[in-house]
C-alpha atoms as a PDB file:
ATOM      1  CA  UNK A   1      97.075  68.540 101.780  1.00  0.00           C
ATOM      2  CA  UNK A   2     100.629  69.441 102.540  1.00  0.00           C
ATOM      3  CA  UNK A   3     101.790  71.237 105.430  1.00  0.00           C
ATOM      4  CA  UNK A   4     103.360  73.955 103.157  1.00  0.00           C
ATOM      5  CA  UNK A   5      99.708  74.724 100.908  1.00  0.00           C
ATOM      6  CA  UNK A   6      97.484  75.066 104.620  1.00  0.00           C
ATOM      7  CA  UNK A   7     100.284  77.535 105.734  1.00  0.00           C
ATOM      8  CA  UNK A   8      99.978  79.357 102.459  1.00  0.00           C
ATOM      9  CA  UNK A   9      96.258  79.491 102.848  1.00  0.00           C
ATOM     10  CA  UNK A  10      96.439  80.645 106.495  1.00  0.00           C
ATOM     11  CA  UNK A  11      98.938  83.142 104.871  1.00  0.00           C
ATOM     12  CA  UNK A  12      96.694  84.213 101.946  1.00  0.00           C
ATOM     13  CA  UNK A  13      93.653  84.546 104.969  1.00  0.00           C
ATOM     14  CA  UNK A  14      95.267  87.028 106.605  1.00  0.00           C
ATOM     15  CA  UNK A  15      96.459  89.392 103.745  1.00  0.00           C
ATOM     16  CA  UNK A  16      92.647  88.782 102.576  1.00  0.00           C
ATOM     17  CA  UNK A  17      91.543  90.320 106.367  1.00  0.00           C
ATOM     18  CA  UNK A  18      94.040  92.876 106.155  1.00  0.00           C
ATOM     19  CA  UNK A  19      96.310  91.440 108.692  1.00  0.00           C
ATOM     20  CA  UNK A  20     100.075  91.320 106.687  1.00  0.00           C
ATOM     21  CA  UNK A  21     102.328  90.856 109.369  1.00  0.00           C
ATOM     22  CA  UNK A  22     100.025  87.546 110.931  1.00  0.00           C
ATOM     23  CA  UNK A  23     100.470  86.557 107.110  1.00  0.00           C
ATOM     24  CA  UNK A  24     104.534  87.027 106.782  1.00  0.00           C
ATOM     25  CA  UNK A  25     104.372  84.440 109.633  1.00  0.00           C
ATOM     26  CA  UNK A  26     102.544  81.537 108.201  1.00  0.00           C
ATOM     27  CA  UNK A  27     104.049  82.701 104.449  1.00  0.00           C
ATOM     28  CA  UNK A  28     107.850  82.443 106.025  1.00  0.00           C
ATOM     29  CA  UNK A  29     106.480  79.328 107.127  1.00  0.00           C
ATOM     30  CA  UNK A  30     105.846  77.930 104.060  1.00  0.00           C
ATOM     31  CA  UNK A  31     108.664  79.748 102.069  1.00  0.00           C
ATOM     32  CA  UNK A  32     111.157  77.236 104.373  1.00  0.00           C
ATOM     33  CA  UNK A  33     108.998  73.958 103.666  1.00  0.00           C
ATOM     34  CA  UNK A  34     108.689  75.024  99.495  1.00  0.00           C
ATOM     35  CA  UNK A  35     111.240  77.520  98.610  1.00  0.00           C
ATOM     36  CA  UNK A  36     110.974  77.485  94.800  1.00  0.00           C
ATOM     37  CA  UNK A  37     106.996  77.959  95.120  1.00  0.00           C
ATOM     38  CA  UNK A  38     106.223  81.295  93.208  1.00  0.00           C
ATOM     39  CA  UNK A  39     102.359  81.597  94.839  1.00  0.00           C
ATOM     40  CA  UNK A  40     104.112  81.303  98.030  1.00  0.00           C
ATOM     41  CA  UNK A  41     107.155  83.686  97.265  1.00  0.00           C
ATOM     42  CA  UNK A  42     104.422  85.920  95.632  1.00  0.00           C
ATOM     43  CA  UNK A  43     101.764  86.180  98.678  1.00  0.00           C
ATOM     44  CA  UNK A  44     104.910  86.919 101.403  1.00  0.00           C
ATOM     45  CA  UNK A  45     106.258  89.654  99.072  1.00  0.00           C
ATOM     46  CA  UNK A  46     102.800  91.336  98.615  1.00  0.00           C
ATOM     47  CA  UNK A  47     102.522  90.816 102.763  1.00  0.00           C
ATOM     48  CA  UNK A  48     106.125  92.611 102.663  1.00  0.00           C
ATOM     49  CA  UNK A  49     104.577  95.224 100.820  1.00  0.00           C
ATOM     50  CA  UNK A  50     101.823  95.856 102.672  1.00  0.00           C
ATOM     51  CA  UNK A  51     104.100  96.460 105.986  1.00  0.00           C
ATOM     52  CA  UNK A  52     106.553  98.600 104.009  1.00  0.00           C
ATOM     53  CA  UNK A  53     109.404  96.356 104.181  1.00  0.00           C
ATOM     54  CA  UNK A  54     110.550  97.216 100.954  1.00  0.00           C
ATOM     55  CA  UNK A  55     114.359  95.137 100.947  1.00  0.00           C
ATOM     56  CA  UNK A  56     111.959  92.436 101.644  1.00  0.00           C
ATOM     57  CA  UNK A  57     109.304  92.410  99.328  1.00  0.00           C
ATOM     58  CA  UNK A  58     111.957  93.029  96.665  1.00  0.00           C
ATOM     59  CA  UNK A  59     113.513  90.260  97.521  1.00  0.00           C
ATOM     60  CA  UNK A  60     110.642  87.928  96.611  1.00  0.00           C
ATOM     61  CA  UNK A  61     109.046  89.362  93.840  1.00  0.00           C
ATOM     62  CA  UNK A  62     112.936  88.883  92.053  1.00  0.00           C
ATOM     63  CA  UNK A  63     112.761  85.607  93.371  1.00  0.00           C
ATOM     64  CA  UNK A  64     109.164  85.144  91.938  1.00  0.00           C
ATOM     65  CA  UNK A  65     110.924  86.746  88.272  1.00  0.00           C
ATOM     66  CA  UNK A  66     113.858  83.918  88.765  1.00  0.00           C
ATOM     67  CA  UNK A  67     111.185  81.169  88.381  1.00  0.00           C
ATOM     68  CA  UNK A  68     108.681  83.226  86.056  1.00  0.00           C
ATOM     69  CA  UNK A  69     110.480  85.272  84.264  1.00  0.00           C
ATOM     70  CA  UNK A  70     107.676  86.707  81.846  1.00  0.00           C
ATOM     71  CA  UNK A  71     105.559  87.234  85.390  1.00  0.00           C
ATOM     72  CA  UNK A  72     103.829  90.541  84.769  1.00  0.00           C
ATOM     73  CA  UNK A  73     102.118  91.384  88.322  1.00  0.00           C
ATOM     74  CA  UNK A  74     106.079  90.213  89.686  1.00  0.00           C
ATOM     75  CA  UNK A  75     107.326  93.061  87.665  1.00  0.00           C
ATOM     76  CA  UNK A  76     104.671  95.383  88.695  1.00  0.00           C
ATOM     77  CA  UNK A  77     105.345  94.462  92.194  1.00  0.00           C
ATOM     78  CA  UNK A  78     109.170  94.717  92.037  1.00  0.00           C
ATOM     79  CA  UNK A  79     108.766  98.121  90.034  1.00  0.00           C
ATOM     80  CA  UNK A  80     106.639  99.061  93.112  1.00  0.00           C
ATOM     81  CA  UNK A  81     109.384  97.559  95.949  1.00  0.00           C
ATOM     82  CA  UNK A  82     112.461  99.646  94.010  1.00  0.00           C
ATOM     83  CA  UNK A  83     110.547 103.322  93.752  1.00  0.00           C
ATOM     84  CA  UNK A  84     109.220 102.884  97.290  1.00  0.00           C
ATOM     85  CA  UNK A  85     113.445 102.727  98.134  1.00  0.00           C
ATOM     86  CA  UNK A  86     114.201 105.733  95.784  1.00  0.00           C
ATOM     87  CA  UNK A  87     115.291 103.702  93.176  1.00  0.00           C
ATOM     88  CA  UNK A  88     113.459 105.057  90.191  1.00  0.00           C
ATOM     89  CA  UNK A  89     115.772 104.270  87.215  1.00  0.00           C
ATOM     90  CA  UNK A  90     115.238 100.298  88.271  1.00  0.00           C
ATOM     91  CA  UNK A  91     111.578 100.872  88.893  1.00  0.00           C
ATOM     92  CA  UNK A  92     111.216 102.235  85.716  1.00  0.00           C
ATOM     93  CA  UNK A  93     112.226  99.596  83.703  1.00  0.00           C
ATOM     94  CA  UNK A  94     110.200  96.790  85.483  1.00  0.00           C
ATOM     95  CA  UNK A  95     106.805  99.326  85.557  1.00  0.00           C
ATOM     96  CA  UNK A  96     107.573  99.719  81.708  1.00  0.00           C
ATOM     97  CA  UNK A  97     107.937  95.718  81.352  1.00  0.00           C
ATOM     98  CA  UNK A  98     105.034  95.111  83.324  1.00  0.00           C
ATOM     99  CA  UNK A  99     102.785  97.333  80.925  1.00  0.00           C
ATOM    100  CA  UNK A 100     104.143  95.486  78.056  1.00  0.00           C
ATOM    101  CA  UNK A 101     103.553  92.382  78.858  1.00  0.00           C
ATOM    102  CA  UNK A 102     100.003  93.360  80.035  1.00  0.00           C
ATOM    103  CA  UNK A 103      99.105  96.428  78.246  1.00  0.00           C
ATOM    104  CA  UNK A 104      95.820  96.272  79.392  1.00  0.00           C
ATOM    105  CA  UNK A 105      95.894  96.570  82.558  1.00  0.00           C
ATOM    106  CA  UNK A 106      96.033  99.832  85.074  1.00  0.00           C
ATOM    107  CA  UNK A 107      97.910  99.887  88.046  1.00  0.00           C
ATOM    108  CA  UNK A 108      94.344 100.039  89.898  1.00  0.00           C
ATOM    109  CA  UNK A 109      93.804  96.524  88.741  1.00  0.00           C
ATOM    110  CA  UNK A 110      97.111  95.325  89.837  1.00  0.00           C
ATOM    111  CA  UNK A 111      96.730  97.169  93.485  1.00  0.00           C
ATOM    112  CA  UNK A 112      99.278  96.237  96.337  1.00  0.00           C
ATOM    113  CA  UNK A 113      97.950  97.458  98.891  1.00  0.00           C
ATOM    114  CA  UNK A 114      99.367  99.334 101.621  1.00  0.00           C
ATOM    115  CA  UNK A 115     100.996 102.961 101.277  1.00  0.00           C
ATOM    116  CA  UNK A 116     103.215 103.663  98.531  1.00  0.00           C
END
């Protein structure tokens, strides 16, 4: 196994125990060893989230979009990031893509985590 998938495990531990910021440590980690990686880019942004840095977690879940564009929970998440910051108009547009690409699905089942 590569250095870069047992930090992204570690990182993926943590956010599973409901420790975030121990998991933006081993997730930066790995972001610097495999920095087109969308899992990776994902897990750090929901960590991000879950510690309300906001410029952050944006930050990866467009990064996430730039190598998945048609990445529904990305969308969600990034919808999320922006109305967290005030920025509702932008949210708005990435909540509404989110639901069409997934109509299905609630925001319940797509949960972040964290206050909002």
């Amino acid at each position: 196994m590569s250095a870069a998938y047992d930090l992204f495990q570690q990182g993926r531990r943590h956010l599973r125990s409901g420790m975030p910021a121990q998991a933006t440590v081993a997730l930066e980690k790995a972001k610097r060893l495999e920095p087109e990686k969308a899992s990776i880019r994902e897990a750090l942004g929901i960590a991000y989230f879950r510690i309300s840095r906001w410029t952050e977690a944006e930050a990866e879940f467009r990064k996430v979009l730039e190598l998945s564009p048609a990445d529904d929970y990305a969308h969600y998440a990034l919808g999320r990031a922006l109305r967290n910051q005030g920025r509702y108009d932008e949210a708005k547009a990435h909540l509404k893509l989110a639901r069409s690409l997934r109509p299905r699905t609630g925001d319940d089942e797509l949960a972040l985590g964290g206050d909002d």
